[in-house]
N, C-alpha and C. Protein backbone atom coordinates (compact mmCIF):
# COMPACT_ATOMS: atom_id res chain seq x y z
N UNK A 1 0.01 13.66 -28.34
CA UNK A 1 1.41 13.30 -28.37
C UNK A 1 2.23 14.52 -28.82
N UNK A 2 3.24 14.57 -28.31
CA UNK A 2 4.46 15.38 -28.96
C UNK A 2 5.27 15.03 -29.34
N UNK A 3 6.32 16.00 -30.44
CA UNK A 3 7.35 15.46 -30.71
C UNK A 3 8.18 14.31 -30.47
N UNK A 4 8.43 14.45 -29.19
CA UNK A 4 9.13 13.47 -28.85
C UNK A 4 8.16 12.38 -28.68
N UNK A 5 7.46 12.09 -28.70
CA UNK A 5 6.52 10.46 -28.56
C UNK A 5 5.66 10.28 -27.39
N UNK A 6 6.21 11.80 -26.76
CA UNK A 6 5.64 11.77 -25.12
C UNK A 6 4.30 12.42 -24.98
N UNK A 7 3.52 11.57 -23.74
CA UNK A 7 2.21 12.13 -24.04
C UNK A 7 2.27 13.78 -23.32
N UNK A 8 1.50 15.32 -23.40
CA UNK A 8 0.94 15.66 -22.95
C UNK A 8 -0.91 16.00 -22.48
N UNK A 9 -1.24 14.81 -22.44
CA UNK A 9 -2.78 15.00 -21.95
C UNK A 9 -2.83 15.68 -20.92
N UNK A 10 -2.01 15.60 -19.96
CA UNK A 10 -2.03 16.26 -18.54
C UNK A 10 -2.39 17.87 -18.16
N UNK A 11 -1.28 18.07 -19.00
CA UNK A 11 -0.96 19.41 -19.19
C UNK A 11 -0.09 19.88 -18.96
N UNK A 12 0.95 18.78 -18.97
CA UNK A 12 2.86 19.25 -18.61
C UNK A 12 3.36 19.15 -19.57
N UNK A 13 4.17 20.06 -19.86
CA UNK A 13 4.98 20.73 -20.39
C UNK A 13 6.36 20.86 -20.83
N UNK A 14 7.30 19.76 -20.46
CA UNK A 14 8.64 19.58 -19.69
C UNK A 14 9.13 20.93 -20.41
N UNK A 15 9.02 21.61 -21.83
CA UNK A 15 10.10 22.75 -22.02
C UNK A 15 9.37 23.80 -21.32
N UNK A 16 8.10 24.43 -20.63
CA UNK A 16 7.96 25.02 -19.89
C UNK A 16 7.98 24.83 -18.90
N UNK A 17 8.82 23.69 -17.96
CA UNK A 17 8.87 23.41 -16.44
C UNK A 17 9.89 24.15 -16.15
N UNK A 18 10.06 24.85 -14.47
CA UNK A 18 11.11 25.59 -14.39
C UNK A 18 12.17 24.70 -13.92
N UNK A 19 13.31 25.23 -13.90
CA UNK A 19 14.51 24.88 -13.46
C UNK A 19 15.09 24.69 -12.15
N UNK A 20 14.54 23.82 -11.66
CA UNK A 20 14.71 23.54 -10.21
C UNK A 20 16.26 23.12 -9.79
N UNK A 21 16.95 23.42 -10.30
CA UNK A 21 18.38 23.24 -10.19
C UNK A 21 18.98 24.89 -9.26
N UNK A 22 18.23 26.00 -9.43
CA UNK A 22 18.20 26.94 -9.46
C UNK A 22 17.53 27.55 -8.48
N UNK A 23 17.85 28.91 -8.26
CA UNK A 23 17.14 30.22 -7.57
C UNK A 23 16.24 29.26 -6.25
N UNK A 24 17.50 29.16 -5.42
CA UNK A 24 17.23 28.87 -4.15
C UNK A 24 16.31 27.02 -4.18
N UNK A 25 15.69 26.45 -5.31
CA UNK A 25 14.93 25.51 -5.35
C UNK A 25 15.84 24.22 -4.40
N UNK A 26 17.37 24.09 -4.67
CA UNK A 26 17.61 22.62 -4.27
C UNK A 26 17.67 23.19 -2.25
N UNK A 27 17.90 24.19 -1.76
CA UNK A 27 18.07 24.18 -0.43
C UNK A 27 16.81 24.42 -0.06
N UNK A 28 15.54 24.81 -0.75
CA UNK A 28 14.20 23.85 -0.38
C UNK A 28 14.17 22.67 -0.21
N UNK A 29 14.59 21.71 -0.81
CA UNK A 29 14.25 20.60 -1.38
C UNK A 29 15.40 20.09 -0.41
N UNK A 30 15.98 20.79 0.28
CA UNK A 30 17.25 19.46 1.30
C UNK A 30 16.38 19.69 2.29
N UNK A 31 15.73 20.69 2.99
CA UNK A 31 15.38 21.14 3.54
C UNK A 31 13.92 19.98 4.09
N UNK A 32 12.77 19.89 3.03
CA UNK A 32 11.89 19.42 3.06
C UNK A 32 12.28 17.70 3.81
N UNK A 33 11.28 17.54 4.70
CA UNK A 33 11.15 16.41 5.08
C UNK A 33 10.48 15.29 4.12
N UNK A 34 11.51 14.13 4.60
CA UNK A 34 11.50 12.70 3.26
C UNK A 34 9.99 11.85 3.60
N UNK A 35 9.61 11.53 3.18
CA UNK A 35 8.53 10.55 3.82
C UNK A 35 8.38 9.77 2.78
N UNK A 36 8.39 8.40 3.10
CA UNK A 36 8.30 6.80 2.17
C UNK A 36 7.52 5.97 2.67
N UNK A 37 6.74 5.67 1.53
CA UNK A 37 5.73 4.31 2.20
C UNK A 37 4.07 4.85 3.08
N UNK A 38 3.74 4.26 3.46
CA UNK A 38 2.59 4.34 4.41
C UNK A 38 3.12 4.45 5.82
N UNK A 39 2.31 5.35 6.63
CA UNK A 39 2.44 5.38 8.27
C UNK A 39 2.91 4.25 8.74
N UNK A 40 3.44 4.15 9.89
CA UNK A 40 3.89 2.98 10.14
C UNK A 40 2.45 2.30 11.55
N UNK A 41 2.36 1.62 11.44
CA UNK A 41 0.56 1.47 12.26
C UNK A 41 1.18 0.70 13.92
N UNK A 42 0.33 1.22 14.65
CA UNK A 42 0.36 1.36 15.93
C UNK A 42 0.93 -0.45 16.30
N UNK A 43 -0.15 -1.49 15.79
CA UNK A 43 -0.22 -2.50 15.84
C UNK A 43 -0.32 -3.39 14.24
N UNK A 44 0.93 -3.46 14.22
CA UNK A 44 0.91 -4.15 12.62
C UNK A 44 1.02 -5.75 12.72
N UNK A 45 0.21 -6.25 11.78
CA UNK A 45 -0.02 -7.57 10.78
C UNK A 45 1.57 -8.04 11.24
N UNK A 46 1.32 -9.77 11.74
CA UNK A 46 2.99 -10.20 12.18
C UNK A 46 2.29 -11.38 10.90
N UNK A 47 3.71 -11.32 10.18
CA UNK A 47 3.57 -12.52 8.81
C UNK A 47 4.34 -14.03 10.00
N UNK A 48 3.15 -15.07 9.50
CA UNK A 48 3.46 -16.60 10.23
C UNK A 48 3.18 -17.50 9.16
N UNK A 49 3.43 -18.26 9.14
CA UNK A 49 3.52 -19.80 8.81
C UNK A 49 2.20 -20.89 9.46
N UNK A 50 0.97 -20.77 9.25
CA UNK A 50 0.07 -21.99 9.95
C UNK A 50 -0.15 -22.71 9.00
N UNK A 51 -0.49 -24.09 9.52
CA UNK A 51 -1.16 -24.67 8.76
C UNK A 51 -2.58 -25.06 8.90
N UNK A 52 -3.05 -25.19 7.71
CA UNK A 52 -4.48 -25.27 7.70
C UNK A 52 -4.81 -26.27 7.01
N UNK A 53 -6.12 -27.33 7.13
CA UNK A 53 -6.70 -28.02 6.02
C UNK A 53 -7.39 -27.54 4.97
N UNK A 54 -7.14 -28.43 3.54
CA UNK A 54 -7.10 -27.86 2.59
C UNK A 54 -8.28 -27.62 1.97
N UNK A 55 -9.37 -28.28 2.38
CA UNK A 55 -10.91 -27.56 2.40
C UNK A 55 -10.86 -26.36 2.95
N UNK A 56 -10.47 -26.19 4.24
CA UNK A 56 -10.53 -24.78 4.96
C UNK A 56 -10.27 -24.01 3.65
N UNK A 57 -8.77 -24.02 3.29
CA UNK A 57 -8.27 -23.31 2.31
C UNK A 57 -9.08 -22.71 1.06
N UNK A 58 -9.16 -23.95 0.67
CA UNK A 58 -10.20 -23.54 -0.55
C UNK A 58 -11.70 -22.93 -0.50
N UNK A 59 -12.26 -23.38 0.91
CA UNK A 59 -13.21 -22.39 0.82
C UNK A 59 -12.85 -20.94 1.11
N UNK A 60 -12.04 -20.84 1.76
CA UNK A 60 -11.72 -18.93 1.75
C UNK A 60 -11.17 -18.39 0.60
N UNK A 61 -10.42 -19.54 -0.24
CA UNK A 61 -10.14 -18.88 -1.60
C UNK A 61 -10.80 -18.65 -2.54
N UNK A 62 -12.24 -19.34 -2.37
CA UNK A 62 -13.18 -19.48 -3.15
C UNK A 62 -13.69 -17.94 -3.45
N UNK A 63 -13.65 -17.31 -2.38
CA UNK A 63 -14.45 -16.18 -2.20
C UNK A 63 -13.45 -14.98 -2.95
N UNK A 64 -12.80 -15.23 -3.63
CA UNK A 64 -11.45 -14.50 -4.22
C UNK A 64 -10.44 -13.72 -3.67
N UNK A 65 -10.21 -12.62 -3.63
CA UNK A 65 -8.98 -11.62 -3.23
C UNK A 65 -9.20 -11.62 -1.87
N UNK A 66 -8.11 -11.58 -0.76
CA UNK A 66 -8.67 -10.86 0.45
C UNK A 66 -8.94 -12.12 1.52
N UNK A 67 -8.62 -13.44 0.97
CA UNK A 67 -9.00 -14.54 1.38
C UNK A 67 -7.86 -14.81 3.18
N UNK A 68 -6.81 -14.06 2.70
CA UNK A 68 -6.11 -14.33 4.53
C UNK A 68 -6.78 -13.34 5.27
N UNK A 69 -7.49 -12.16 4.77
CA UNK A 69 -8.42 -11.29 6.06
C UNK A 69 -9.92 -12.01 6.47
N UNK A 70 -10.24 -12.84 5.37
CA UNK A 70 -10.92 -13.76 6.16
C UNK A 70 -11.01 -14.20 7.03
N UNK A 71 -9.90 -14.87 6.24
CA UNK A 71 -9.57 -16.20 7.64
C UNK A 71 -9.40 -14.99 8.98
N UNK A 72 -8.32 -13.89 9.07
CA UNK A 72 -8.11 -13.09 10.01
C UNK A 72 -9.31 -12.90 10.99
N UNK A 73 -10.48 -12.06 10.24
CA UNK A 73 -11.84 -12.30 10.60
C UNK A 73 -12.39 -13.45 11.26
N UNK A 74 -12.00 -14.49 10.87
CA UNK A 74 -12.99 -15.36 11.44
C UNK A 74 -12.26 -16.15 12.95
N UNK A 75 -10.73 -15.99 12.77
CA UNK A 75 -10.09 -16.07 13.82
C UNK A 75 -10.63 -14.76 14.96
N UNK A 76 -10.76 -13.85 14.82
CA UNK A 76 -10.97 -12.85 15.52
C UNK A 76 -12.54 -12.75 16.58
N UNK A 77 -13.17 -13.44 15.53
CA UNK A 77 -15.07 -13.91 16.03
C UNK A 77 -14.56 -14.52 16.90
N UNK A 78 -13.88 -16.08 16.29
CA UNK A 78 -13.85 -16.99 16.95
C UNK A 78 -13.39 -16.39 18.75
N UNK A 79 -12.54 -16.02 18.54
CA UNK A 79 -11.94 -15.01 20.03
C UNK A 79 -13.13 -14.71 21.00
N UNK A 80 -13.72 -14.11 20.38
CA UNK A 80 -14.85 -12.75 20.89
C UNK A 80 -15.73 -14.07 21.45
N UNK A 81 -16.32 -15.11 20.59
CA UNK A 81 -17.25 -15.76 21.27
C UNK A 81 -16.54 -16.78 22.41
N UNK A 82 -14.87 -16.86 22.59
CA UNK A 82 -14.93 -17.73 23.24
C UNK A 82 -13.88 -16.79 24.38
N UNK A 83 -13.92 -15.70 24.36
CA UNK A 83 -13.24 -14.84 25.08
C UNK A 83 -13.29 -15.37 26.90
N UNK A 84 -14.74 -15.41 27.35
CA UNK A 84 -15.07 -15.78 28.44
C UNK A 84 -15.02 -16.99 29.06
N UNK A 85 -14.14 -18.00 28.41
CA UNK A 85 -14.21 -19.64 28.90
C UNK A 85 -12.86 -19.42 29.71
């Protein structure tokens, strides 16, 4: 801890950080391209509304976190084996 209450474990420094206000730093920094978030994916996840019975439910919740890629999964089998009818 330092003075001020703040941790340095890292190894920063804030009174030795330079002054980025300065010596050309902010017309880098307009300059640099913004990027937010994750890629945006070719084919993205559409959020719906189904309903399901509530055994269904609970057994995929059973299995803990991750329980709507399940279900996703098992919709997706289901496809594959019945692709050819």
């Amino acid at each position: 801890m330092n003075e001020n209450g703040g941790s340095t474990a890292r190894g920063f420094d804030p009174d030795t950080a330079p002054d980025l206000s300065r010596d050309g730093w902010p017309e880098k920094f307009a300059g640099a391209p913004v990027r937010r978030g994750r890629p945006p994916k070719a084919r993205p996840k559409v959020s719906t509304a189904i309903r399901l019975s509530q055994d269904v439910i609970d057994r995929f919740r059973a299995g803990g976190r991750g329980w709507q890629t399940r279900i996703d999964h098992a919709l997706r089998d289901w496809i594959k084996q019945h692709d050819g009818a």
